[in-house]
C-alpha atoms as a PDB file:
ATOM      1  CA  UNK A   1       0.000   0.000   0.000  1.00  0.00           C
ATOM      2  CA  UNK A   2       1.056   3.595  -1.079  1.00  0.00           C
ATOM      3  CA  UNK A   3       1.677   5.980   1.795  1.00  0.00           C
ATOM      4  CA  UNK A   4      -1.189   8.287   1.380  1.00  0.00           C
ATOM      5  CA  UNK A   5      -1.550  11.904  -0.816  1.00  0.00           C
ATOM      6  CA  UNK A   6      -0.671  14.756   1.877  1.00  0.00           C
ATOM      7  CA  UNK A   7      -3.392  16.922   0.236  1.00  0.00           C
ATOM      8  CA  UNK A   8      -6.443  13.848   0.793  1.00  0.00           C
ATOM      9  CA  UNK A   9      -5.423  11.014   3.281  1.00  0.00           C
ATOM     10  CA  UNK A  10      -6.753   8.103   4.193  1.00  0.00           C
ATOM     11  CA  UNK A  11      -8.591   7.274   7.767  1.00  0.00           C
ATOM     12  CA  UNK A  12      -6.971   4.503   9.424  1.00  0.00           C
ATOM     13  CA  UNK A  13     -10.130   2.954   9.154  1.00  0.00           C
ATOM     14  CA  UNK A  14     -10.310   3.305   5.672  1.00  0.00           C
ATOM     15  CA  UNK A  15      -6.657   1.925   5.045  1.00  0.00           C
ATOM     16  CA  UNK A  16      -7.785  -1.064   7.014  1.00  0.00           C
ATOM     17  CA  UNK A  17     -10.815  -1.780   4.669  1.00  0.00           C
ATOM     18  CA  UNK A  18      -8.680  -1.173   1.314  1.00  0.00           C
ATOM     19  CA  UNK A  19      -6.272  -3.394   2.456  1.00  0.00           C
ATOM     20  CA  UNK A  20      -8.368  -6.132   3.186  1.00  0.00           C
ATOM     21  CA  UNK A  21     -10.508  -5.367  -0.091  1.00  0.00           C
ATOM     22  CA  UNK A  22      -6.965  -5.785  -1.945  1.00  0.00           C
ATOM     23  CA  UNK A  23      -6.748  -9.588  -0.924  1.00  0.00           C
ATOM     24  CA  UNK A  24      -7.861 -11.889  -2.786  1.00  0.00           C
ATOM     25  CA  UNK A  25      -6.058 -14.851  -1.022  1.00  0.00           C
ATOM     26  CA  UNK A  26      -3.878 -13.925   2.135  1.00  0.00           C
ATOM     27  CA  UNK A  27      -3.638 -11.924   5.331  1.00  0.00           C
ATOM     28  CA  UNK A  28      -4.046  -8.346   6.738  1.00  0.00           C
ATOM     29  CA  UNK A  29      -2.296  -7.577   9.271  1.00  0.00           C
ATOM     30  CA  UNK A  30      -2.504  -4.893  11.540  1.00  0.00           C
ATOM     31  CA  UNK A  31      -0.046  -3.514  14.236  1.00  0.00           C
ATOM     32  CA  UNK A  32      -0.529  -1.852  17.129  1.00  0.00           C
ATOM     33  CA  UNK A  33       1.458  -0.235  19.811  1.00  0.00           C
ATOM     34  CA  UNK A  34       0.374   1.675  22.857  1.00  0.00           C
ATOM     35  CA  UNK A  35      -2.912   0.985  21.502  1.00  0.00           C
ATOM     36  CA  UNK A  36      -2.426   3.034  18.309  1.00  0.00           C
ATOM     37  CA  UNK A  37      -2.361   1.271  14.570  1.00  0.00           C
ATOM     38  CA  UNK A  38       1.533   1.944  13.525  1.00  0.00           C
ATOM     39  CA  UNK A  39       1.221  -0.477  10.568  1.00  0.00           C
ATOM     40  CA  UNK A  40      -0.714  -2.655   8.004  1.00  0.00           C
ATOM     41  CA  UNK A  41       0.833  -5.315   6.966  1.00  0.00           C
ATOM     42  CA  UNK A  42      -0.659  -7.499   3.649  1.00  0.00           C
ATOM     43  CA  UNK A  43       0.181 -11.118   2.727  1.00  0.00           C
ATOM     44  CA  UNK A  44      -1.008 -12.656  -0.246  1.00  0.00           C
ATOM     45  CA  UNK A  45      -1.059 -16.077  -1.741  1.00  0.00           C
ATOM     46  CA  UNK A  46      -1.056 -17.034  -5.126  1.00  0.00           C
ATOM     47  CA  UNK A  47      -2.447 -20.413  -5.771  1.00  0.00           C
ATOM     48  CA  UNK A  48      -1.747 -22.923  -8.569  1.00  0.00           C
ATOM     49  CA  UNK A  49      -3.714 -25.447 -10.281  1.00  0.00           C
ATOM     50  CA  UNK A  50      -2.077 -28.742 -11.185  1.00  0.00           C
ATOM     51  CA  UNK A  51      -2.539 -28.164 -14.573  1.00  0.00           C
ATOM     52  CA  UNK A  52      -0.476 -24.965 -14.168  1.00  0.00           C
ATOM     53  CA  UNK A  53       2.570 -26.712 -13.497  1.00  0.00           C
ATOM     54  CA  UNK A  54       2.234 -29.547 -16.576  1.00  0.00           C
ATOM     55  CA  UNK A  55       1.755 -26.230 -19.150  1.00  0.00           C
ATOM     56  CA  UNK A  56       5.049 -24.367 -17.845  1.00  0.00           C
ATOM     57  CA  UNK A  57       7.282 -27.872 -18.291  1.00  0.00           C
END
């Protein structure tokens, strides 16, 4: 995720949601210190048919 435009930024709330609208397979993860979001961390998969790999070879 892009660090948000200084003239229109993001809530953290909305940050949250775009993240985990951007996932098609994965994990958002947020982290918090002293009870404040400090970063948003996204994981995604990207899954394989078998057929996949006998096309490739």
């Amino acid at each position: 995720m892009d660090r948000p435009n200084q003239q229109n930024p993001l809530s953290i709330d909305q940050r949250i949601f775009e993240a985990i609208k951007s996932v098609r397979y994965g994990a958002v993860e947020i982290i918090i210190q002293n009870s404040k979001v400090v970063q948003i961390e996204i994981k995604e998969k990207v899954r394989f048919d078998k057929d996949d790999f006998t096309k490739t070879r």
